[in-house]
Structures are given as structure tokens and as C-alpha cells.
C-alpha atoms as a PDB file:
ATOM      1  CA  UNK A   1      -2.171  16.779  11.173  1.00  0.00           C
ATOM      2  CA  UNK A   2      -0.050  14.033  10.262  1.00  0.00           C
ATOM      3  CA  UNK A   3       1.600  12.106   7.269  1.00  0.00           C
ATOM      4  CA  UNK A   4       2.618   8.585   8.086  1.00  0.00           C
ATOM      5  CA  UNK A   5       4.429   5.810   6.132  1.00  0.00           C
ATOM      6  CA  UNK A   6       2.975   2.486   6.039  1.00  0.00           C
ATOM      7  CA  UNK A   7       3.770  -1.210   5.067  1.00  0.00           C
ATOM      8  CA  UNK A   8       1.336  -4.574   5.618  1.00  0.00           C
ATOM      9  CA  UNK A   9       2.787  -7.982   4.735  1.00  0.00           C
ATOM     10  CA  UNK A  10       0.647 -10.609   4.417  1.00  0.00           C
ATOM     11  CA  UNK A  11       1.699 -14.176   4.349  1.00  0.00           C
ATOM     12  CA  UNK A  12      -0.909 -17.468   3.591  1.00  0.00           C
ATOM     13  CA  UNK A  13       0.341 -19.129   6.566  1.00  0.00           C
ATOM     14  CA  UNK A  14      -1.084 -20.773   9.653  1.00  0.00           C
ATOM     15  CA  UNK A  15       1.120 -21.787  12.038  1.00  0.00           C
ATOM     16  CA  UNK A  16       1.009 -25.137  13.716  1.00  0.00           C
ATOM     17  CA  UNK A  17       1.178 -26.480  16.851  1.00  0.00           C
ATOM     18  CA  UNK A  18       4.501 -26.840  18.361  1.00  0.00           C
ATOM     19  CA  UNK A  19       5.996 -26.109  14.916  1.00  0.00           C
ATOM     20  CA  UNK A  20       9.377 -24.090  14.806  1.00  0.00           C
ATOM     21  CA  UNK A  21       8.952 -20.518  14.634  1.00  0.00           C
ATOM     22  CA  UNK A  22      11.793 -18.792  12.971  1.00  0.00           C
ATOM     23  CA  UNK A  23      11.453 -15.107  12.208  1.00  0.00           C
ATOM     24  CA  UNK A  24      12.898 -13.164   9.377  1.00  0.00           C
ATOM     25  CA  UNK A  25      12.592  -9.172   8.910  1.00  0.00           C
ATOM     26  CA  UNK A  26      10.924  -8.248   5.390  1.00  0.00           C
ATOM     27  CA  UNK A  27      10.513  -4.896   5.063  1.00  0.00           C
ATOM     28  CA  UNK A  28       8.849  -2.981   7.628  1.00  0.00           C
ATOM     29  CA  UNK A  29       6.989  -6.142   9.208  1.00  0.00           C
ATOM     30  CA  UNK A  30       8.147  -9.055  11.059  1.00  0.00           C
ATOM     31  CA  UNK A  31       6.366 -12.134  10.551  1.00  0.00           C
ATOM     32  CA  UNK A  32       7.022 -15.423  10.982  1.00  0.00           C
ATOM     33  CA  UNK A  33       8.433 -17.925   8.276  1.00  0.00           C
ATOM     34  CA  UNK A  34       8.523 -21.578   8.910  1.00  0.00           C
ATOM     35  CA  UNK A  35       6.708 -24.183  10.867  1.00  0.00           C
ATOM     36  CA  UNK A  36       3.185 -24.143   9.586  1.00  0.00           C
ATOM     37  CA  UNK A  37       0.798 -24.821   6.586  1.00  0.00           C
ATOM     38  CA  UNK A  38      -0.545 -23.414   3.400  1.00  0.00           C
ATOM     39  CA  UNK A  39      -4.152 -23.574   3.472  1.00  0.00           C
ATOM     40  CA  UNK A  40      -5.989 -24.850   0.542  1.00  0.00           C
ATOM     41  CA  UNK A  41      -5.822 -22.455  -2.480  1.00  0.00           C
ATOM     42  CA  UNK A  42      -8.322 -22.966  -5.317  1.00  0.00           C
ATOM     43  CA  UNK A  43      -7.279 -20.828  -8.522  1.00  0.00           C
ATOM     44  CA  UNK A  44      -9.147 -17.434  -9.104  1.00  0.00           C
ATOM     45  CA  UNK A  45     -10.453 -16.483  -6.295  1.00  0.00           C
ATOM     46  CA  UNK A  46      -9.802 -13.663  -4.887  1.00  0.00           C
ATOM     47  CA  UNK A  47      -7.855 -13.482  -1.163  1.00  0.00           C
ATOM     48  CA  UNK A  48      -8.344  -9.823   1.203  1.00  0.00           C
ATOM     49  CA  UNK A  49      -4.779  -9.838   2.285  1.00  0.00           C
ATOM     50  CA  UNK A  50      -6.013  -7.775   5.465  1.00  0.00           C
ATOM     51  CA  UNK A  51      -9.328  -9.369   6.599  1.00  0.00           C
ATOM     52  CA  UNK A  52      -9.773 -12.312   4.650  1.00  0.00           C
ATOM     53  CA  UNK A  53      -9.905 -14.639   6.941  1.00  0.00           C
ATOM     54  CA  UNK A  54      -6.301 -16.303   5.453  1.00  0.00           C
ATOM     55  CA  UNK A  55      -3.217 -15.766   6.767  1.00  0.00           C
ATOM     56  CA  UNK A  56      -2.326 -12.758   9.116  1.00  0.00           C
ATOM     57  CA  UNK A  57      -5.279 -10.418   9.222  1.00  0.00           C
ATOM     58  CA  UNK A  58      -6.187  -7.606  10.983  1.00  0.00           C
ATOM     59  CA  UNK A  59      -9.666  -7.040  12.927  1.00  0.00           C
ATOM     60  CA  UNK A  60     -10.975  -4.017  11.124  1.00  0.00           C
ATOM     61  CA  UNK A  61     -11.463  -3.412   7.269  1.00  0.00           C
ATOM     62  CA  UNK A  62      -9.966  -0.453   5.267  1.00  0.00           C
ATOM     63  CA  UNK A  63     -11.958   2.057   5.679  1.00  0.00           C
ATOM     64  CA  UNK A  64     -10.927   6.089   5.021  1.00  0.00           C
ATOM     65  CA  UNK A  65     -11.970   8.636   7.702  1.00  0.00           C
ATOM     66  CA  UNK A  66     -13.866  11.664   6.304  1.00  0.00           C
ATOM     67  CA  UNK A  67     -10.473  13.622   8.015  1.00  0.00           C
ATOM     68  CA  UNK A  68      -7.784  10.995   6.138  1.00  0.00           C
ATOM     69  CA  UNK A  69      -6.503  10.285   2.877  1.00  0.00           C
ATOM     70  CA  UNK A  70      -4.487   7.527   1.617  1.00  0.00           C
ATOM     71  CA  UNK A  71      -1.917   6.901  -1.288  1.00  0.00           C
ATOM     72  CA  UNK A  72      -1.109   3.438  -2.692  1.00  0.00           C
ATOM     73  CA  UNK A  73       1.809   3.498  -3.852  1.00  0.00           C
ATOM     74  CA  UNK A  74       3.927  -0.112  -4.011  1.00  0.00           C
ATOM     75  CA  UNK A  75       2.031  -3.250  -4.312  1.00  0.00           C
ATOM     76  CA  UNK A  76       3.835  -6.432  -5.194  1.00  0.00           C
ATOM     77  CA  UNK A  77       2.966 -10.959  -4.497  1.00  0.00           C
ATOM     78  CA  UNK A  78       4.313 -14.212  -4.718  1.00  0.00           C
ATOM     79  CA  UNK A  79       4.588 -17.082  -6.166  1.00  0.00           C
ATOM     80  CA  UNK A  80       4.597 -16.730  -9.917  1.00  0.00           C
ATOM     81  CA  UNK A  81       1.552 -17.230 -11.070  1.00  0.00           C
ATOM     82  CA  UNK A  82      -0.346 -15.070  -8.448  1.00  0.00           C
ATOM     83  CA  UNK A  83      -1.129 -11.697  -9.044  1.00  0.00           C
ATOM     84  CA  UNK A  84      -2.184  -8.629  -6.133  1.00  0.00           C
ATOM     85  CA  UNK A  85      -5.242  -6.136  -6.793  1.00  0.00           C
ATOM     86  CA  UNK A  86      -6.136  -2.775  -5.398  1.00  0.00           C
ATOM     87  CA  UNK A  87     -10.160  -3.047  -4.738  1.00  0.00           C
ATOM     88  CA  UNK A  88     -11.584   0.426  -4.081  1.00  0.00           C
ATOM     89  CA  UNK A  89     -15.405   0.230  -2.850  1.00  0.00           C
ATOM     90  CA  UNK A  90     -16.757  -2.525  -5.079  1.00  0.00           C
ATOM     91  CA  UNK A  91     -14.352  -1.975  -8.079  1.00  0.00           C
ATOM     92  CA  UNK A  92     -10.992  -3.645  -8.875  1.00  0.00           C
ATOM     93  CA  UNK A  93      -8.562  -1.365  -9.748  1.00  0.00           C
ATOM     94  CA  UNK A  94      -6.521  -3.396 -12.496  1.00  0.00           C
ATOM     95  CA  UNK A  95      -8.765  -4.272 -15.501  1.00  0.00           C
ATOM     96  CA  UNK A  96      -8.837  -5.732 -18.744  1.00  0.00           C
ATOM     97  CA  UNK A  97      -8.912  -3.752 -22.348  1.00  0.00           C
ATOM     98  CA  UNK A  98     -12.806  -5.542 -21.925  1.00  0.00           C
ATOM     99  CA  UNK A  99     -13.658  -3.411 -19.199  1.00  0.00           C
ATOM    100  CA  UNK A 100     -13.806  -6.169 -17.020  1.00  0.00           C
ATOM    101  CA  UNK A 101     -11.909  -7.185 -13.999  1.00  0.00           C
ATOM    102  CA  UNK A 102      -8.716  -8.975 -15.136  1.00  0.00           C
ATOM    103  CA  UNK A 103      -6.447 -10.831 -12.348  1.00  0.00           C
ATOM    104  CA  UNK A 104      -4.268  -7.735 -11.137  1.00  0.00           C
ATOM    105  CA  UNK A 105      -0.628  -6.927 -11.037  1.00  0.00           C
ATOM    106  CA  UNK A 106       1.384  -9.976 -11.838  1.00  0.00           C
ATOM    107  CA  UNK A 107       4.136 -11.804  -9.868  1.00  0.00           C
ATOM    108  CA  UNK A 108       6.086 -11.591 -12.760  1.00  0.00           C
ATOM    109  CA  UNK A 109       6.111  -8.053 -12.874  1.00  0.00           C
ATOM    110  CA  UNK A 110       6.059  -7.151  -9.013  1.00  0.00           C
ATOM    111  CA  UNK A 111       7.439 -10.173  -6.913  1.00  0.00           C
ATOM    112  CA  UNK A 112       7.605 -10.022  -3.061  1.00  0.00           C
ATOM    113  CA  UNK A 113      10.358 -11.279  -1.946  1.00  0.00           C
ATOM    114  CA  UNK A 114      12.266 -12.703  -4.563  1.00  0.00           C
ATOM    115  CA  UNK A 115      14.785 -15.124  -3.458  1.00  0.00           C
ATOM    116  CA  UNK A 116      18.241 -14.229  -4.591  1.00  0.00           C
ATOM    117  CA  UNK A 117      20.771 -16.900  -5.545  1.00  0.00           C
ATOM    118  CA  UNK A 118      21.795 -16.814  -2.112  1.00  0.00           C
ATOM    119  CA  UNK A 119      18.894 -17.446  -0.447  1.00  0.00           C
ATOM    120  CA  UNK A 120      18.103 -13.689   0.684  1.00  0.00           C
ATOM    121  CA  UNK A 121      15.183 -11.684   0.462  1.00  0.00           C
ATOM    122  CA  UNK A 122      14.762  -8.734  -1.986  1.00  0.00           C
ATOM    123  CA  UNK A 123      12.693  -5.718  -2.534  1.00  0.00           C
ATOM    124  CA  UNK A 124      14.410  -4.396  -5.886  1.00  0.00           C
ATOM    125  CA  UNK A 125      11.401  -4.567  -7.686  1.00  0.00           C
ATOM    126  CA  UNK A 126       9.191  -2.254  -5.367  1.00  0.00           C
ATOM    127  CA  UNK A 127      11.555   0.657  -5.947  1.00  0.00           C
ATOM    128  CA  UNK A 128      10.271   2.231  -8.711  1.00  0.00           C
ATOM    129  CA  UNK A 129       6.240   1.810  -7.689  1.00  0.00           C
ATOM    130  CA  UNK A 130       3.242   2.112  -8.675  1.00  0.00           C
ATOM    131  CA  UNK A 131       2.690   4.777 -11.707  1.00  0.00           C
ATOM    132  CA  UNK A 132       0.601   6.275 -11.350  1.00  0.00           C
ATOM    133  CA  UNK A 133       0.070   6.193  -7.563  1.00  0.00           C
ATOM    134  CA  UNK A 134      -3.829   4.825  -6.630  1.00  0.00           C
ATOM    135  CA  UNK A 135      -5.778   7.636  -3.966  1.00  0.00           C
ATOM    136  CA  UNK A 136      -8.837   6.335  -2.372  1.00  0.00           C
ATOM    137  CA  UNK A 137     -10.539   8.955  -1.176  1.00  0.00           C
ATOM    138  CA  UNK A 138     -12.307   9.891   2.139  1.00  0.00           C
ATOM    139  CA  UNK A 139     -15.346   8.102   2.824  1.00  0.00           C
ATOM    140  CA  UNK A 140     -13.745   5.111   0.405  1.00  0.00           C
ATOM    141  CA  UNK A 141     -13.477   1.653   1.492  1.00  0.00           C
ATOM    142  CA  UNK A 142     -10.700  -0.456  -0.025  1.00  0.00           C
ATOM    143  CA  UNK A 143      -8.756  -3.858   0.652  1.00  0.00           C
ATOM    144  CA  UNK A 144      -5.860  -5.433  -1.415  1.00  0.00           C
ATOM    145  CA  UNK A 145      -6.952  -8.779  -2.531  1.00  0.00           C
ATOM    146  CA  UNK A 146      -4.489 -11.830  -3.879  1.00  0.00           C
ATOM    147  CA  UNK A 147      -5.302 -14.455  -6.436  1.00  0.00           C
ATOM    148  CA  UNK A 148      -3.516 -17.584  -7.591  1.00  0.00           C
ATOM    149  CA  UNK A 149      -3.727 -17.737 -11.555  1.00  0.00           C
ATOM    150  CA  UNK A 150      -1.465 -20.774 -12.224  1.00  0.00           C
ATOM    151  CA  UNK A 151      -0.369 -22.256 -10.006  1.00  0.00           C
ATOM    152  CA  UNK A 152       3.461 -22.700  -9.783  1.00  0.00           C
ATOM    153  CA  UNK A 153       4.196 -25.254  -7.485  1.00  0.00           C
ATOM    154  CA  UNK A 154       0.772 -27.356  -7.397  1.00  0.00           C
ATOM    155  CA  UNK A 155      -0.714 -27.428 -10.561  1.00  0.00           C
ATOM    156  CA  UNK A 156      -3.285 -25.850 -12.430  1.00  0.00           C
ATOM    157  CA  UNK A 157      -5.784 -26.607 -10.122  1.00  0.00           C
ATOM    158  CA  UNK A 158      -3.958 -24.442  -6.798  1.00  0.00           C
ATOM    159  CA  UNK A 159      -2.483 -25.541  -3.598  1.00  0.00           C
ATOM    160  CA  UNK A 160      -5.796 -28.319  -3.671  1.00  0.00           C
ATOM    161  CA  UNK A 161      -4.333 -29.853  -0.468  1.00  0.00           C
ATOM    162  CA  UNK A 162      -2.650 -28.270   2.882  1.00  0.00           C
ATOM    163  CA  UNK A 163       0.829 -27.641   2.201  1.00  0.00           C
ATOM    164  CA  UNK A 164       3.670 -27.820   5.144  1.00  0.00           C
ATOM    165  CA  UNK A 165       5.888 -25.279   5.699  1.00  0.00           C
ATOM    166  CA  UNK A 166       8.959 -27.003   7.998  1.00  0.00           C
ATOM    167  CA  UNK A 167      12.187 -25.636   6.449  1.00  0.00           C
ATOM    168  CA  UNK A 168      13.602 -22.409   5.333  1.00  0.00           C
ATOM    169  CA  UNK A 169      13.819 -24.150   1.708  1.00  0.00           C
ATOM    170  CA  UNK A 170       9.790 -24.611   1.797  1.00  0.00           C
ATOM    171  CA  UNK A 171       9.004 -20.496   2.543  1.00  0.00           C
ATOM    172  CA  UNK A 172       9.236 -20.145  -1.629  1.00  0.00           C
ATOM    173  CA  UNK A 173       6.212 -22.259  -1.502  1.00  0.00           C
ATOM    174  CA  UNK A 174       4.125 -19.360   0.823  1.00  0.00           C
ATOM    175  CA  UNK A 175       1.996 -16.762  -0.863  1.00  0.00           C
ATOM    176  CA  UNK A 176       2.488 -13.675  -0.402  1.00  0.00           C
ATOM    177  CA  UNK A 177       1.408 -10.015  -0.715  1.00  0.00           C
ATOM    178  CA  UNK A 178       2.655  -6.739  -0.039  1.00  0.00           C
ATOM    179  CA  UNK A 179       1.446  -2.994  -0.003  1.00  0.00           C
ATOM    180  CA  UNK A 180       2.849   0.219   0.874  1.00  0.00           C
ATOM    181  CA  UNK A 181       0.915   3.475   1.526  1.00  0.00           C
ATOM    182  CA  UNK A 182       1.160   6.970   2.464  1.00  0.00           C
ATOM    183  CA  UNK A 183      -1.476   7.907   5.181  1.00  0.00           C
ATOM    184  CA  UNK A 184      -2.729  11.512   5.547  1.00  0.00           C
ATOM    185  CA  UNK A 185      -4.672  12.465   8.041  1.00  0.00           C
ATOM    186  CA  UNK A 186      -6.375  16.283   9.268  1.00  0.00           C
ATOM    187  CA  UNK A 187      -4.708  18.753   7.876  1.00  0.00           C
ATOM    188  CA  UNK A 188      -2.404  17.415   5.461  1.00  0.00           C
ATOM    189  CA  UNK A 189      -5.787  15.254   3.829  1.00  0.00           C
ATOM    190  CA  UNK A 190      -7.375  18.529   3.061  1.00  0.00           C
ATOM    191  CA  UNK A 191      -4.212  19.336   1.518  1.00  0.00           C
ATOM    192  CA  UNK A 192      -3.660  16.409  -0.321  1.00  0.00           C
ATOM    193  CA  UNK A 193      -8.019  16.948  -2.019  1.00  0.00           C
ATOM    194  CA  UNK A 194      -6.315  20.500  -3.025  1.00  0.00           C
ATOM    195  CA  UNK A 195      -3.428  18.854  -4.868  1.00  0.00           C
ATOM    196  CA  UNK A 196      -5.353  16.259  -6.921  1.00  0.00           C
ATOM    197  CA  UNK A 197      -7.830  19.222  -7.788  1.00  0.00           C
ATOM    198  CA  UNK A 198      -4.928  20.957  -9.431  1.00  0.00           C
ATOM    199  CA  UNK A 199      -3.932  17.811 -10.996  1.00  0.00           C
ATOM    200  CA  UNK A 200      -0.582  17.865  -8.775  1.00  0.00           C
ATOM    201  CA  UNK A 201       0.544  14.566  -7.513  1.00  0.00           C
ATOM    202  CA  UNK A 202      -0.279  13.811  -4.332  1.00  0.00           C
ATOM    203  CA  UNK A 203       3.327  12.903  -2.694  1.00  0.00           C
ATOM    204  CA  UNK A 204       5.076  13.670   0.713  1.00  0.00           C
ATOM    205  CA  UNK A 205       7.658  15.970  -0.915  1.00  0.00           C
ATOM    206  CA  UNK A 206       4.192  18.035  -2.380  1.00  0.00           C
ATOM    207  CA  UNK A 207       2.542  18.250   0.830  1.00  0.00           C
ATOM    208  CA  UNK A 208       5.883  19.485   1.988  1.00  0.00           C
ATOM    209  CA  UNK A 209       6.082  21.864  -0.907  1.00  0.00           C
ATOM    210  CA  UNK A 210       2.524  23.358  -0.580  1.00  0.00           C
ATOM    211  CA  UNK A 211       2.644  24.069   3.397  1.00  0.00           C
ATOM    212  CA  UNK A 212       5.603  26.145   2.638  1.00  0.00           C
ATOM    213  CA  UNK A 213       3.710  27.557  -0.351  1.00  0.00           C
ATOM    214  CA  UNK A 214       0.829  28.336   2.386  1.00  0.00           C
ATOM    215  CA  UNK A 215       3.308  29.937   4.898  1.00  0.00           C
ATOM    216  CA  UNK A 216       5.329  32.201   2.284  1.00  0.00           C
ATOM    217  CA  UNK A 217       1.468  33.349   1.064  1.00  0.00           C
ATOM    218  CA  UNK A 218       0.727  34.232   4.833  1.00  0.00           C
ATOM    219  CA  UNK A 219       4.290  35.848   5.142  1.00  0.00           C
ATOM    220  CA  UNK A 220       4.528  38.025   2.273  1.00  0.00           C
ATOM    221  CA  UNK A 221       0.244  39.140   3.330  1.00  0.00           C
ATOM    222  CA  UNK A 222       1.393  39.863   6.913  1.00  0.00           C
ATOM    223  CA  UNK A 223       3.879  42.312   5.197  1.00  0.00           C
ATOM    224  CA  UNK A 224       1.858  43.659   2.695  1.00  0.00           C
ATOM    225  CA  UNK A 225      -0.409  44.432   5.920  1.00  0.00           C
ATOM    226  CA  UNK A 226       2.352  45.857   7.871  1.00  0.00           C
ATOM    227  CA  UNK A 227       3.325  48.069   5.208  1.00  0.00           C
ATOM    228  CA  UNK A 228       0.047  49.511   4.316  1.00  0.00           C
ATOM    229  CA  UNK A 229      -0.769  49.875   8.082  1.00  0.00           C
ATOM    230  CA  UNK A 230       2.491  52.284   8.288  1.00  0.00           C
ATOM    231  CA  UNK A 231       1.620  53.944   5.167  1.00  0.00           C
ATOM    232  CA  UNK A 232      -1.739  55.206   6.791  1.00  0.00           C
ATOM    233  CA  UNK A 233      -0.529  55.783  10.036  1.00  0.00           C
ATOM    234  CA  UNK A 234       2.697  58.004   8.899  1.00  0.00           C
ATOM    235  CA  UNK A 235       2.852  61.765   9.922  1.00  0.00           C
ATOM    236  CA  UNK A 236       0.928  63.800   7.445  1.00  0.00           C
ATOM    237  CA  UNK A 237       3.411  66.753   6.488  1.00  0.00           C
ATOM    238  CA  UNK A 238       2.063  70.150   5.823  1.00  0.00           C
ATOM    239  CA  UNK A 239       2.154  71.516   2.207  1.00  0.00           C
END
């Protein structure tokens, strides 16, 4: 069994050829910052930060094991004017009041990093997360996707045209995504189906919580057994 912790930081960035390569730690990922370009960015369409071909990717798709069981639970983007959405199979999980699929989670209300006055990189706004948390379930595929909305820097049309990336000053103009998950896996998945079917939230502390649930159960049954064992096995006494 095992319960893992998470992170994937995804940054629109190719980097060029001879370019300077200055790295910066962000989280739980390091990745690196300057010395490359912004591919072109047309507004509302929607980016897989994992295997979308833009950016760092990874080789294989999100896809849950029939033995795992994962929990979204921080999601956040960059620039203003972009917005990050959980897909889950072949529905977005942020819609609009019409039932249709709006943009996501803003910038605005979930930026990743935000630049401080001095220059430094800041997760304050993931601290709180996601509520409620977002399961996907065994068997589920999902991805988190980014889309440009208006575009900040650029123009309402997007980043239309490559964009360098030579200075520390130019990494504001990167997009950016982030997510953060909890991973279950064997054991503690089939745990984590027996907490959302009790409507319990499905969280590292309550995993924690129910396997010492489970072991008090077997404890107290082991001496309920015990007892009743010596109660049938006692001396009988002779009236």
C-alpha cells in the first residue's frame, strides 16, 4: 500500500540553443527559467500541461490504475488572464451556470508563482486549496489543461509570435501551471472508495484515521475471542 504526495510544474518554455540556463526551485520541481522561447499561444485553446506537446511534458498520459486512486487537491496558473482546468475522461471539471465548459480556475484567483515586490516566488495562494478536493476514480483518465483568455502581455489575440525568454525580468512573461495531488495506491485506494461511500473526505489524515479504526475493530474482536474462548474452556464446578 502506499500514499504519496505529488507536485507537476509545467512551464510553456522551450529552451534554445546555447541559451543560459539558470535554475530556480518552485515548489517541489526544479525547472529551468531563462534562456528560451514562448511558443505561439492563440487564445482559448486549451494546453495538457502533462502531454501536450508544449512545454515540459511527460511520455505517458494520466491514467488511474484499477489498484490507485488520486486526489486533486491545489491547482493554480499564470499570467493573468490564463486560467487551469481539471479534465476528467472527456469532461472539464470547472463549468459555467450554462452547463457548458467555461475557461477554468482563474489566474486571478489561483496564481503560480506570483512575483513578490522583491522579485521572489510565492505559493501563498495554494494554501488553502481546492474545496472541495476533485477524486478521479480508478479506471479514470484525466489531464490538467491551461488556456490563455486575455492575454496580458500580447494582446487579445495571445502570444501570436515566439516570445524570448533571456533575463530573469522576462520569466513573468512564461505561462505557467501547477497541480498538486495525493496518490493512493493498493490498499489505502480501497480505503479511500470506502471513505467517499460514507461521504467522508478522502484526506491523508482520514486514511490515517480509518486504518487505526480497522486495527482497534480487529483488537477489541481478538479479545472478545479470547474471552469467550476462556469462558468455554473454564473448569466446570460441581453443584
Amino acid at each position: 500500500m502506499s500514499l504519496r504526495r505529488q507536485a507537476y510544474e509545467w512551464r510553456a518554455l522551450v529552451p534554445g540553443a546555447g541559451s543560459t540556463r539558470r535554475y530556480v526551485t518552485t515548489g517541489q520541481i526544479v525547472l529551468p527559467v531563462t534562456g528560451g522561447t514562448i511558443p505561439s499561444i492563440q487564445s482559448r485553446i486549451y494546453y495538457d500541461i502533462m502531454v501536450g506537446g508544449l512545454g515540459n511534458n511527460i511520455e505517458i498520459p494520466g491514467m488511474i490504475k484499477a489498484t490507485q486512486f488520486v486526489v486533486i487537491d491545489h491547482i493554480a496558473c499564470w499570467p493573468p488572464g490564463s486560467a487551469v482546468q481539471i479534465r476528467i475522461d472527456t469532461t472539464r471539471y470547472f463549468s459555467g451556470p450554462d452547463e457548458n465548459d467555461a475557461a477554468g480556475l482563474p489566474s486571478d484567483a489561483s496564481p503560480f508563482p506570483e512575483p513578490n515586490a522583491e522579485g521572489n516566488l510565492t505559493r501563498l495562494s495554494l494554501l488553502e486549496g481546492l474545496d472541495p478536493t476533485v477524486y478521479i476514480l480508478p479506471g479514470q483518465t484525466w489531464g490538467i489543461e491551461w488556456v490563455l483568455i486575455d492575454d496580458y502581455y500580447n494582446g487579445a489575440n495571445g502570444y501570436a509570435t515566439a516570445t524570448d525568454v533571456s533575463t530573469s525580468a522576462d520569466d513573468r512573461l512564461v505561462p505557467r501551471a501547477y497541480v498538486q495531488y495525493l496518490l493512493l495506491d493498493g490498499a489505502d485506494a480501497l480505503i479511500a472508495s470506502d471513505l467517499l461511500r460514507e461521504s467522508i473526505p478522502v484526506t491523508a489524515d482520514n486514511i490515517q484515521w480509518y486504518k487505526r479504526m480497522l486495527i482497534r475493530q480487529k483488537l477489541l474482536a481478538d479479545s472478545a475471542g479470547r474471552y469467550d474462548s476462556a469462558i468455554e474452556n473454564r473448569p466446570q464446578t460441581l453443584g
